[in-house]
Protein backbone atom coordinates (compact mmCIF):
# COMPACT_ATOMS: atom_id res chain seq x y z
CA UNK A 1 193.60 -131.77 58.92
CA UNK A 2 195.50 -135.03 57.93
CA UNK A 3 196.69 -134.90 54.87
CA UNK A 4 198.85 -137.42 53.09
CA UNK A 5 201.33 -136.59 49.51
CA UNK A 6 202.24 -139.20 47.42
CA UNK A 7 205.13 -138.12 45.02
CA UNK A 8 208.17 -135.75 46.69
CA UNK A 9 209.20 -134.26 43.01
CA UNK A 10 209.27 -130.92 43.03
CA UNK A 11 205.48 -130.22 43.41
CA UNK A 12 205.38 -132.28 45.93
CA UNK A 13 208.12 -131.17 48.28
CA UNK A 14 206.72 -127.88 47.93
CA UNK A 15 203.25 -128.72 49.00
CA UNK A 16 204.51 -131.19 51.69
CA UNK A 17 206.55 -128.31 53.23
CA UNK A 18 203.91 -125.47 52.85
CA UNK A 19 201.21 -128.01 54.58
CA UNK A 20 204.05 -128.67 57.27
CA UNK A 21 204.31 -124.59 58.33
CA UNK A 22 200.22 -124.63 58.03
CA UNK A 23 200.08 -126.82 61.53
CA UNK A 24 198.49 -129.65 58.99
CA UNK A 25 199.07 -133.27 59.83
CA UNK A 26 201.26 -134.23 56.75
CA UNK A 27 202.24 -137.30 55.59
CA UNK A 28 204.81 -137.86 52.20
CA UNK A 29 205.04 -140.94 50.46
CA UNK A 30 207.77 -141.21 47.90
CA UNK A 31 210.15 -144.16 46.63
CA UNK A 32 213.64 -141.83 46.83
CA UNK A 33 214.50 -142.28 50.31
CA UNK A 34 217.55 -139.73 49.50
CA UNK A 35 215.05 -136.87 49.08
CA UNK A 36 212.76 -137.89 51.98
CA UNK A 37 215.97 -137.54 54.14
CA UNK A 38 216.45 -133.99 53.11
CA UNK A 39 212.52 -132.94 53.86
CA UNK A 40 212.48 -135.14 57.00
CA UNK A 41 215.18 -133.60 58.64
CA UNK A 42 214.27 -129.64 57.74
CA UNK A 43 210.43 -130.05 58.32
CA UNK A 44 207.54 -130.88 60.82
CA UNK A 45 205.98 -134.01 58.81
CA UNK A 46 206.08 -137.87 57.90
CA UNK A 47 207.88 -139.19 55.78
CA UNK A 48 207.15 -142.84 54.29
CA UNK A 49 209.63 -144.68 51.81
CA UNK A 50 207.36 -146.81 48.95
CA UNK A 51 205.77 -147.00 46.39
CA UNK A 52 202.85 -144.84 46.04
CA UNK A 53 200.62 -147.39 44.08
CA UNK A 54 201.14 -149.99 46.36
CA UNK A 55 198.15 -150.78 48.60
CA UNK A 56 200.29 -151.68 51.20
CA UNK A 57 202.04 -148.09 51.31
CA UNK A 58 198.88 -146.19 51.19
CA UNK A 59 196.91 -148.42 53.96
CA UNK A 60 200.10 -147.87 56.03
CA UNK A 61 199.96 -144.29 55.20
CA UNK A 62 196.45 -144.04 57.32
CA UNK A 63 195.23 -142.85 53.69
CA UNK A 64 191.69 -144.61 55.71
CA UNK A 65 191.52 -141.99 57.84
CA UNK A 66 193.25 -139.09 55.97
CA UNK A 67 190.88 -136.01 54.95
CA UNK A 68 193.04 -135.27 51.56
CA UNK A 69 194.86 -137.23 49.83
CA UNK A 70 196.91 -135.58 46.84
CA UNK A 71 199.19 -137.62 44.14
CA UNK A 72 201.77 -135.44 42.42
CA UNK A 73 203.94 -138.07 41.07
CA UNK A 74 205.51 -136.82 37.61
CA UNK A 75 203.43 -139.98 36.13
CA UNK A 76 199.58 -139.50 35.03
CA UNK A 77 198.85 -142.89 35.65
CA UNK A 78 200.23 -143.14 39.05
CA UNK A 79 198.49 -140.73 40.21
CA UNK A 80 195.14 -141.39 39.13
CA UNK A 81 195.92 -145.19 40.29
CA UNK A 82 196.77 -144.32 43.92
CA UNK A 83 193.88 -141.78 44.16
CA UNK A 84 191.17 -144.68 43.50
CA UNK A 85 193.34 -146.69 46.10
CA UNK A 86 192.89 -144.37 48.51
CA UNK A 87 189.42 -143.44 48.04
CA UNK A 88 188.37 -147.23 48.07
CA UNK A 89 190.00 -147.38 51.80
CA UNK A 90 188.14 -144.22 53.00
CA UNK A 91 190.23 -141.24 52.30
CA UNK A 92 187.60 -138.17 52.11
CA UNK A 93 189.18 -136.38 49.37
CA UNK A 94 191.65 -137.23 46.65
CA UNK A 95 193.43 -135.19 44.11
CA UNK A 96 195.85 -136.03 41.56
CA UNK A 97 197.67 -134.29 38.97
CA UNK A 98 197.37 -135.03 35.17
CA UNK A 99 199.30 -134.00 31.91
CA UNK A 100 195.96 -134.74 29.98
CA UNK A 101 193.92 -131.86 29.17
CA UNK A 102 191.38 -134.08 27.95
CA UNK A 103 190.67 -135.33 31.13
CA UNK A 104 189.79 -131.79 32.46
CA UNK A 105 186.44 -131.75 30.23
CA UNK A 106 183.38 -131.15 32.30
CA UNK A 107 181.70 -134.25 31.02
CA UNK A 108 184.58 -136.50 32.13
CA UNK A 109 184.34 -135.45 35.62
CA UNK A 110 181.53 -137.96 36.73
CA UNK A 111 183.76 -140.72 35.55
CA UNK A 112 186.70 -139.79 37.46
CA UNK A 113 184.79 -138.88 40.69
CA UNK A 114 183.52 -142.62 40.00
CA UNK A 115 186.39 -144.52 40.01
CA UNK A 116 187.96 -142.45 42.90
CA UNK A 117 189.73 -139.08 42.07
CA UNK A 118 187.83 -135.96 43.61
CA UNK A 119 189.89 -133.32 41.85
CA UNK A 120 192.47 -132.90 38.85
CA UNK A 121 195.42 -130.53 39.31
CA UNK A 122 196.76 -129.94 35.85
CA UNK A 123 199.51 -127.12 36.33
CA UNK A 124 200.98 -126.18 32.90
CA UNK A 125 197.29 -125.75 31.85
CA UNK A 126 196.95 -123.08 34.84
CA UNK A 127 200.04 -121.69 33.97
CA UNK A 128 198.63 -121.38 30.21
CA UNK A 129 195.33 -119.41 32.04
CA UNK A 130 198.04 -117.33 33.42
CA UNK A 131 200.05 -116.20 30.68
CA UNK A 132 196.42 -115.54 28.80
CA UNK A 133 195.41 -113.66 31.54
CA UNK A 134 199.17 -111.44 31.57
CA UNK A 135 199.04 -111.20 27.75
CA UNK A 136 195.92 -109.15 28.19
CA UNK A 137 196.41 -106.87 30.71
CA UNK A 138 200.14 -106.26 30.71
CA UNK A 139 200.19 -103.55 33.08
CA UNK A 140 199.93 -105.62 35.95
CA UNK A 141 202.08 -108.51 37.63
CA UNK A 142 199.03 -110.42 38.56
CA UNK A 143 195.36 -110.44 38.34
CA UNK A 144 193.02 -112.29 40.87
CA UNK A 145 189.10 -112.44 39.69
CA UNK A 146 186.35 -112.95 42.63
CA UNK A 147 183.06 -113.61 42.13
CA UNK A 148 182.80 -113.24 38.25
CA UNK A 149 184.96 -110.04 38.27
CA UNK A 150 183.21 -107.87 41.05
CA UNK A 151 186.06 -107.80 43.63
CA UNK A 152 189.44 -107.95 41.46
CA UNK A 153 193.02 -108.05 42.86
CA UNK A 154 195.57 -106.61 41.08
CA UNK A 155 199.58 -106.40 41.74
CA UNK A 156 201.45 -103.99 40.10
CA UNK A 157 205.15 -102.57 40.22
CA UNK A 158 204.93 -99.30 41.06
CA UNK A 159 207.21 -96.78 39.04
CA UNK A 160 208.91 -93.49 39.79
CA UNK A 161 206.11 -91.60 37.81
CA UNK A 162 203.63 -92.77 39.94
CA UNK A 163 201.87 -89.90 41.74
CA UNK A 164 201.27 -92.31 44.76
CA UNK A 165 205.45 -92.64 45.08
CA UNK A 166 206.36 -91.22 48.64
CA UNK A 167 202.54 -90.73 49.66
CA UNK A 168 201.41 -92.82 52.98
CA UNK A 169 198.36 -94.33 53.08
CA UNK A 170 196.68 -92.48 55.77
CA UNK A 171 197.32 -89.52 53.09
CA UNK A 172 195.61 -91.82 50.12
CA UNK A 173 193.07 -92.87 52.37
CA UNK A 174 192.01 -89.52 53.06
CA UNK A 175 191.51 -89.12 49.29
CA UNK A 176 190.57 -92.10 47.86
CA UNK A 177 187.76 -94.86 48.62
CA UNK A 178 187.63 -96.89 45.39
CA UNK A 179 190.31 -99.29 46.41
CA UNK A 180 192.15 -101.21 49.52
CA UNK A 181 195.85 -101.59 49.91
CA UNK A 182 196.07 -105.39 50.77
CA UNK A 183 199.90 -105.40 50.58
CA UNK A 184 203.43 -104.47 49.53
CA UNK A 185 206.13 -106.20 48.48
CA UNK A 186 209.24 -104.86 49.03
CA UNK A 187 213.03 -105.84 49.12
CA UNK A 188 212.09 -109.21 48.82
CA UNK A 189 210.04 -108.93 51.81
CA UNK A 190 205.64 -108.75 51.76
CA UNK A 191 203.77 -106.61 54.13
CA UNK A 192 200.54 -105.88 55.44
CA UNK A 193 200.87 -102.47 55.43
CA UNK A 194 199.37 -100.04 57.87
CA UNK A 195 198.49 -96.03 58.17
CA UNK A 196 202.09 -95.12 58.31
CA UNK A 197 203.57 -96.89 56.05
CA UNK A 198 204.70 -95.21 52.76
CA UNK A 199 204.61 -95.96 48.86
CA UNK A 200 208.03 -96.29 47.20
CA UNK A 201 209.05 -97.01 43.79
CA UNK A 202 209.65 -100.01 42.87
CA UNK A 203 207.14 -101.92 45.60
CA UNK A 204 204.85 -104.38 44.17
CA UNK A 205 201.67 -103.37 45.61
CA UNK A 206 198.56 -105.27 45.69
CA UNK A 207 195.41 -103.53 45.44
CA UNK A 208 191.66 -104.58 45.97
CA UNK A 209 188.62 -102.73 43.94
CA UNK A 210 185.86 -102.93 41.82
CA UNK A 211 186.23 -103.50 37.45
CA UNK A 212 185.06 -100.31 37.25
CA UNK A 213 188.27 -98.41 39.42
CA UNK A 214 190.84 -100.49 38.30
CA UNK A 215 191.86 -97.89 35.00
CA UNK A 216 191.99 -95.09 38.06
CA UNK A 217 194.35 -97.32 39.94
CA UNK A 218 196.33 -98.17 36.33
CA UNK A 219 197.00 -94.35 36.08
CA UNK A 220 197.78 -93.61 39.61
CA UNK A 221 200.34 -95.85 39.01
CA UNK A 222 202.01 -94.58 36.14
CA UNK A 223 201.05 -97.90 33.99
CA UNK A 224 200.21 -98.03 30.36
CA UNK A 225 197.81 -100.58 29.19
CA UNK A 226 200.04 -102.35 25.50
CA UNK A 227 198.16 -104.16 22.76
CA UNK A 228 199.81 -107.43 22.35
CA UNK A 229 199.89 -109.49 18.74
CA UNK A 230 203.11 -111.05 17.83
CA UNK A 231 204.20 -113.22 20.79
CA UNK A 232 207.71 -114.82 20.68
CA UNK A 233 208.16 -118.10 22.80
CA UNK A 234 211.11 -119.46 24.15
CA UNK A 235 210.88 -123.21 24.57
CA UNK A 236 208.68 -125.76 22.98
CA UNK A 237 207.41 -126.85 26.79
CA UNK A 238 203.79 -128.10 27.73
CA UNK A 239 202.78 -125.30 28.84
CA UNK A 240 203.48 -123.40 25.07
CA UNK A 241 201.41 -125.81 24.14
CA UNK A 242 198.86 -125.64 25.77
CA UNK A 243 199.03 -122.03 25.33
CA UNK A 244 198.75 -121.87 21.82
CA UNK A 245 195.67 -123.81 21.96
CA UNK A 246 194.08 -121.81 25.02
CA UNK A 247 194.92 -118.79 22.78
CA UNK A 248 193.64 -120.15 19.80
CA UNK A 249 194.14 -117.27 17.17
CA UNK A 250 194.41 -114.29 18.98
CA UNK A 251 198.17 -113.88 18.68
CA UNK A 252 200.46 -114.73 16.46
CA UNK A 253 203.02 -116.92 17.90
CA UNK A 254 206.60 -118.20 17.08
CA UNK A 255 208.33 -120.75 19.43
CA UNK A 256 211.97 -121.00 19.37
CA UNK A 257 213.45 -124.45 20.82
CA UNK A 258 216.64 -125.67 20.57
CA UNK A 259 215.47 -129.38 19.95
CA UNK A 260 215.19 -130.20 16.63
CA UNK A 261 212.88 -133.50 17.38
CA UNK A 262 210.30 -131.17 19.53
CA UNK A 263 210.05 -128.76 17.11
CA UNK A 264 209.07 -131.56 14.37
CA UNK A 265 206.36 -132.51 16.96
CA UNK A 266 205.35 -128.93 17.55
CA UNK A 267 204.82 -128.42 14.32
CA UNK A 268 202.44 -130.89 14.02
CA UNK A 269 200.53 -130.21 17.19
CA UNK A 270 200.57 -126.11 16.75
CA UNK A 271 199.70 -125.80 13.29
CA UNK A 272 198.55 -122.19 13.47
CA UNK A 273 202.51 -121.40 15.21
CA UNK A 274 205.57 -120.70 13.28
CA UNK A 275 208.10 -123.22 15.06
CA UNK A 276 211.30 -122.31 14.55
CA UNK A 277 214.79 -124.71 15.39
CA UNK A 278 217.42 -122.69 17.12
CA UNK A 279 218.54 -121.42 20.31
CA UNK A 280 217.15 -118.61 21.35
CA UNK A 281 219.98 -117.77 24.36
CA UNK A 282 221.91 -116.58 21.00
CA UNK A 283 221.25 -113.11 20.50
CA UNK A 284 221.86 -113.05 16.99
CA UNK A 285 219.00 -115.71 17.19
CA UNK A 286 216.64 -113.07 18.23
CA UNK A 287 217.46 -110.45 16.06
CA UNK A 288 217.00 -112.69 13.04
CA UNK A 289 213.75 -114.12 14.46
CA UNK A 290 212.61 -110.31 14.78
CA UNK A 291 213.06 -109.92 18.48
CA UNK A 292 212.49 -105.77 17.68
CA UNK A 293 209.24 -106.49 16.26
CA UNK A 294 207.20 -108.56 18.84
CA UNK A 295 204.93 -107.53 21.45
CA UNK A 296 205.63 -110.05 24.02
CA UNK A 297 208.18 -112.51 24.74
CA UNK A 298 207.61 -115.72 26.85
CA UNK A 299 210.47 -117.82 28.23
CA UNK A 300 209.40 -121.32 28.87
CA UNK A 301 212.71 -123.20 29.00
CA UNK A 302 213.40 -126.28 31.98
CA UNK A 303 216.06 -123.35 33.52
CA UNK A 304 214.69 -120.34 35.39
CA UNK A 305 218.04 -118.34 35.52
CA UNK A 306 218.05 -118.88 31.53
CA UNK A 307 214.32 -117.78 31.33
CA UNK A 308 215.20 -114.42 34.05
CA UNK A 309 218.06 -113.75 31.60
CA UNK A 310 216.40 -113.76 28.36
CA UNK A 311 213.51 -111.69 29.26
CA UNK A 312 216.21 -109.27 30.35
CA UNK A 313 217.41 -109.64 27.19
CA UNK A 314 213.90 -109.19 25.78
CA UNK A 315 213.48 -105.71 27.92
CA UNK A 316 216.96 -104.27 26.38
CA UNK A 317 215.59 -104.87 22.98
CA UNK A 318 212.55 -103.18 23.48
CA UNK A 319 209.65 -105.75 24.38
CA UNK A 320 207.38 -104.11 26.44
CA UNK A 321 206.04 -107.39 27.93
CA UNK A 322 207.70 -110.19 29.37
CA UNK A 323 206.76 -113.54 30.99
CA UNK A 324 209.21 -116.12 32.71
CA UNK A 325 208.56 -119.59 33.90
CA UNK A 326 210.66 -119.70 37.46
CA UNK A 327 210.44 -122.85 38.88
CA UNK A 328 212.95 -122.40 41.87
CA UNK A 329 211.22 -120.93 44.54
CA UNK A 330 213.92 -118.95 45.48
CA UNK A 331 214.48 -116.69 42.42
CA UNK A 332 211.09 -115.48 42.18
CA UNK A 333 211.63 -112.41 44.79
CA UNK A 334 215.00 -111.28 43.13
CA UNK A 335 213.18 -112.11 39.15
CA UNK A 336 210.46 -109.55 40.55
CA UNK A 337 213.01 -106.85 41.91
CA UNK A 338 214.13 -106.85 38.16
CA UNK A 339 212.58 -105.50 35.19
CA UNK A 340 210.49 -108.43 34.38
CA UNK A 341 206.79 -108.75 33.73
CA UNK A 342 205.23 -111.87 35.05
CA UNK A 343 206.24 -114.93 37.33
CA UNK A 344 204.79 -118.07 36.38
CA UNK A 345 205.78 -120.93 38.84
CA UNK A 346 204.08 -124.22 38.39
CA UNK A 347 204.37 -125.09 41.74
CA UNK A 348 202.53 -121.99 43.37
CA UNK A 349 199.46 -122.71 41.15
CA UNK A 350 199.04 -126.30 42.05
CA UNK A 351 199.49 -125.01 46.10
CA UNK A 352 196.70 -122.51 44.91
CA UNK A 353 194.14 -125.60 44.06
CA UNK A 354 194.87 -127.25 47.11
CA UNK A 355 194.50 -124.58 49.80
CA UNK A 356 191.59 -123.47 47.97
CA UNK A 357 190.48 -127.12 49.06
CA UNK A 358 191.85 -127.01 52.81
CA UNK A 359 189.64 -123.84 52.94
CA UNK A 360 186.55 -125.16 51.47
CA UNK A 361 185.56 -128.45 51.29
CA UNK A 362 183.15 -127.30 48.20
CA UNK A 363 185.78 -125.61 45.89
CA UNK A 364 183.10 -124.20 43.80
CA UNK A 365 182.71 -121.79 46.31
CA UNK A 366 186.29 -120.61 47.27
CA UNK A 367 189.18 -119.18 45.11
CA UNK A 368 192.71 -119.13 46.02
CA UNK A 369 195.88 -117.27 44.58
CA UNK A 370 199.40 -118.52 46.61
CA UNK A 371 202.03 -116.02 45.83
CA UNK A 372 205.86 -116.57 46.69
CA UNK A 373 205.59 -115.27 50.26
CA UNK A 374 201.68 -114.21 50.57
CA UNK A 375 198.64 -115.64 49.98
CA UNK A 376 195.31 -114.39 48.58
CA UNK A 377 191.88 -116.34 49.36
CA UNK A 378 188.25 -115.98 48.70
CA UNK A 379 186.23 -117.58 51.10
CA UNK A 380 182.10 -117.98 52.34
CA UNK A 381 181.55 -117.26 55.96
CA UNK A 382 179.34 -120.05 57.56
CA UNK A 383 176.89 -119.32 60.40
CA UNK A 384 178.34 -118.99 63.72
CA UNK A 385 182.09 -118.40 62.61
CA UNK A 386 184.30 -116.25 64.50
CA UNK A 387 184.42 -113.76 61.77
CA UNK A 388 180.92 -112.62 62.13
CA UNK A 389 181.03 -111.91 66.27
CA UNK A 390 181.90 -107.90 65.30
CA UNK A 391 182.95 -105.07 63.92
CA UNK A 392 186.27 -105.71 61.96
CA UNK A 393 187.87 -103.50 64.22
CA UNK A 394 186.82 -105.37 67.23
CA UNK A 395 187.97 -108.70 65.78
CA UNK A 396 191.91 -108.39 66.85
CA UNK A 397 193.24 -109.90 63.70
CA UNK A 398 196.80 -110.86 63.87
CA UNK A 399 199.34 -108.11 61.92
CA UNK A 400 199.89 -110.94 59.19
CA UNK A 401 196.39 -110.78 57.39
CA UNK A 402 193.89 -108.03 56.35
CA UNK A 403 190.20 -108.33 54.84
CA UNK A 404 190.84 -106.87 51.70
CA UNK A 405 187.10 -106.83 50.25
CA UNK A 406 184.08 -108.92 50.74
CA UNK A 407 180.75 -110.34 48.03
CA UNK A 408 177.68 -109.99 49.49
CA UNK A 409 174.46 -110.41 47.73
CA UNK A 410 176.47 -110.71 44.64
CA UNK A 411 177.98 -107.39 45.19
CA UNK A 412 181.11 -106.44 45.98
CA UNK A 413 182.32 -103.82 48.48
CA UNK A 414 185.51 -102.68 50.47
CA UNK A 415 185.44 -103.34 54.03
CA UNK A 416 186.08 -100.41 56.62
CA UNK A 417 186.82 -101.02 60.35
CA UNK A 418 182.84 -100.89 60.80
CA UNK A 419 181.86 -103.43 58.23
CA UNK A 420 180.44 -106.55 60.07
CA UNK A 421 180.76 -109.70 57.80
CA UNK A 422 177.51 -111.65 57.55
CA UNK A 423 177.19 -115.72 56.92
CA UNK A 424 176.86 -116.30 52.94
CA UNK A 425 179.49 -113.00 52.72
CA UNK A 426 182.67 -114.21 50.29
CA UNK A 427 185.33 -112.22 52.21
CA UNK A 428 188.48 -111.71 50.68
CA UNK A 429 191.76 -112.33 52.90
CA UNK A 430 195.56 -111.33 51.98
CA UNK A 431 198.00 -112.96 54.40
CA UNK A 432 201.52 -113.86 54.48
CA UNK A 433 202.80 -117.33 53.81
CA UNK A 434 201.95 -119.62 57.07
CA UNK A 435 198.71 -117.72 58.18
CA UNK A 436 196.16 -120.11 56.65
CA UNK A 437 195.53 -121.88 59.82
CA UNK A 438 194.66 -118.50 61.67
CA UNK A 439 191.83 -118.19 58.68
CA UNK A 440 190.62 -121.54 58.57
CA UNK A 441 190.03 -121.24 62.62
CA UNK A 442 188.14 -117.93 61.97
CA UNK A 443 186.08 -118.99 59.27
CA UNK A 444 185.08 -122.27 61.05
């Protein structure tokens, strides 16, 4: 698939390099030649110095021939401007991202598909849906939804009270039938495990099952499931905002920012929040702001080794649930060997949107979860694919993916060697980071 990136900030590098290790035909546009130096030289991909509103750049880009064209520029504008240029020269798909929530309403979606723009990518408003989504179940590192709730996939960290520590899974599977073992992360490393491998403490492991098994695979874990109420924020960023008002008043929040301007403005745009002007690095901060007494605490600064080391802070004080914002790529595996809740990286959810479009070309009918190292996807088998010529078993799938659970008939079910995946199935697929191409070629 050709695929051309205008913008090389930080979402999109990340894209542009992920795309690169897919086998994709990328293309990055970007007016910092310094940075397109640094990709160019480390990664399998184009790089083009210029403006990405310029007709010129985006013609010379082969945007008329490219099958997704995505603008990630840090400017709204921009990106919505260079997505109707490239649609009006015959790009097949465009996607831009926007720091509008207004422009995500259903209604206004005719009139951007109008002048040019396919998709929206708004990622502190999926990192909102994320924090929701860990605020309620806090038990778990993440949560993955398939076909309104009947196949779910859950991550959790697995304690030393867990009666499933030192077990193998040929030993579970001999027990148990209500859920699959998609993978384990580990030492900083994910796996797709097998028979023989074991259950430790402190693995991450990622389970697939029905709504109605995941409590069983809560307690098996040792997990407890905590009420959440009074949730303190740290950092009066987009995505707190647009938090609060995904929330709406099912917490009680208090944001902490060490910006006396923003906090003015957050006042006035989270009335229902108690904004509060300080820093909240200071301990003494946190004690006066009641640090004891909360439920939750979310760290939403610009630095991820500030956020890691507050929530730290937050754990030694008692919180039972914390949430950081890590934004360098590289600190997520050693943030989730520590005693912290949930990762939320910006960057990962806006790769989730657009794999979920290299898989399907209708998105409506695919989901997609990218992890740090691993990917999850939910995909619809077409007629004739490769995935429906046997038996899972007989299908030889590479050691870096696994069919964790499949929809069919608007059912879900766990797949055993026998299973034999049908066209119109949604099959569920856990690989590690760089396998998508192996799916896309079996699904096609």
């Amino acid at each position: 698939m050709r695929i051309i990136i205008a913008g090389a900030g930080e979402v999109g590098s990340h894209l542009a390099k992920l795309l690169s290790r897919e086998e994709q035909d990328v293309t990055l546009i970007d007016q910092d030649a310094e940075r397109l130096s640094i990709i160019d030289a480390n990664y399998n991909l184009m790089t083009i110095q210029g403006s990405p509103t310029s007709f010129d750049v985006i013609a010379g880009s082969g945007a008329a021939q490219c099958d997704l064209f995505i603008a990630v520029t840090p400017f709204e504008a921009r990106n919505v401007t260079a997505c109707c240029i490239a649609k009006g020269i015959g790009a097949k798909r465009t996607v831009a991202r926007i720091d509008n929530y207004e422009y995500m309403r259903q209604s206004h979606r005719e009139f951007f598909n109008r002048i040019g723009v396919d998709s929206l990518i708004y990622p502190e408003y999926l990192a909102a849906k994320e924090i929701v989504t860990a605020l309620e179940r806090t038990w778990v590192r993440n949560w993955f939804e398939i076909h309104n709730g009947e196949l779910i996939v859950v991550g959790v960290k697995m304690r030393e009270n867990s009666e499933l520590e030192g077990m193998q899974l040929k030993e579970l599977a001999m027990k148990q039938h209500l859920f699959h073992v998609a993978a384990i992360k580990r030492n900083h490393e994910t796996i797709i495990p097998r028979g023989d491998d074991y259950f430790l403490a402190n693995d991450i492991i990622y389970f697939t099952s029905r709504r109605e098994h995941i409590d069983e695979i809560r307690r098996m874990c040792g997990k407890k499931q905590n009420d959440v109420k009074k949730v303190l924020i740290m950092g009066g960023s987009r995505i707190a905002l647009r938090l609060t008002a995904l929330a709406g008043d099912k917490y009680k929040f208090k944001i902490i920012d060490i910006d006396k301007e923003k906090c003015i403005r957050l006042a006035e745009r989270c009335p229902d929040a108690r904004i509060v002007y300080g820093d909240a690095r200071d301990i003494d901060t946190l004690r006066e702001e009641g640090i004891t007494d909360i439920d939750a605490f979310i760290a939403l600064t610009n630095s991820s080794e500030i956020n890691i080391l507050a929530s730290l802070s937050a754990k030694e004080y008692g919180v039972r649930k914390t949430i950081a914002e890590v934004e360098d790529i590289q600190f997520i595996s050693q943030a989730e060997s520590l005693n912290i809740g949930t990762i939320i990286n910006k960057k990962l959810l806006a790769s989730s949107h657009i794999f979920q479009l290299l898989l399907d070309a209708d998105s409506e009918s695919s989901k997609f979860m990218a992890l740090a190292d691993a990917d999850v996807a939910e995909i619809e088998v077409r007629p004739k694919s490769k995935i429906t010529k046997g038996a899972v078993k007989d299908l030889h799938l590479s050691r870096d993916m696994t069919i964790a659970g499949l929809i069919r008939d608007g059912k879900g079910m766990l797949v055993s060697g026998n299973t034999i995946i049908q066209p119109g199935d949604h099959v569920v697929v856990f690989c590690l980071q760089g396998a998508i191409h192996k799916i896309e070629r079996l699904f096609n």
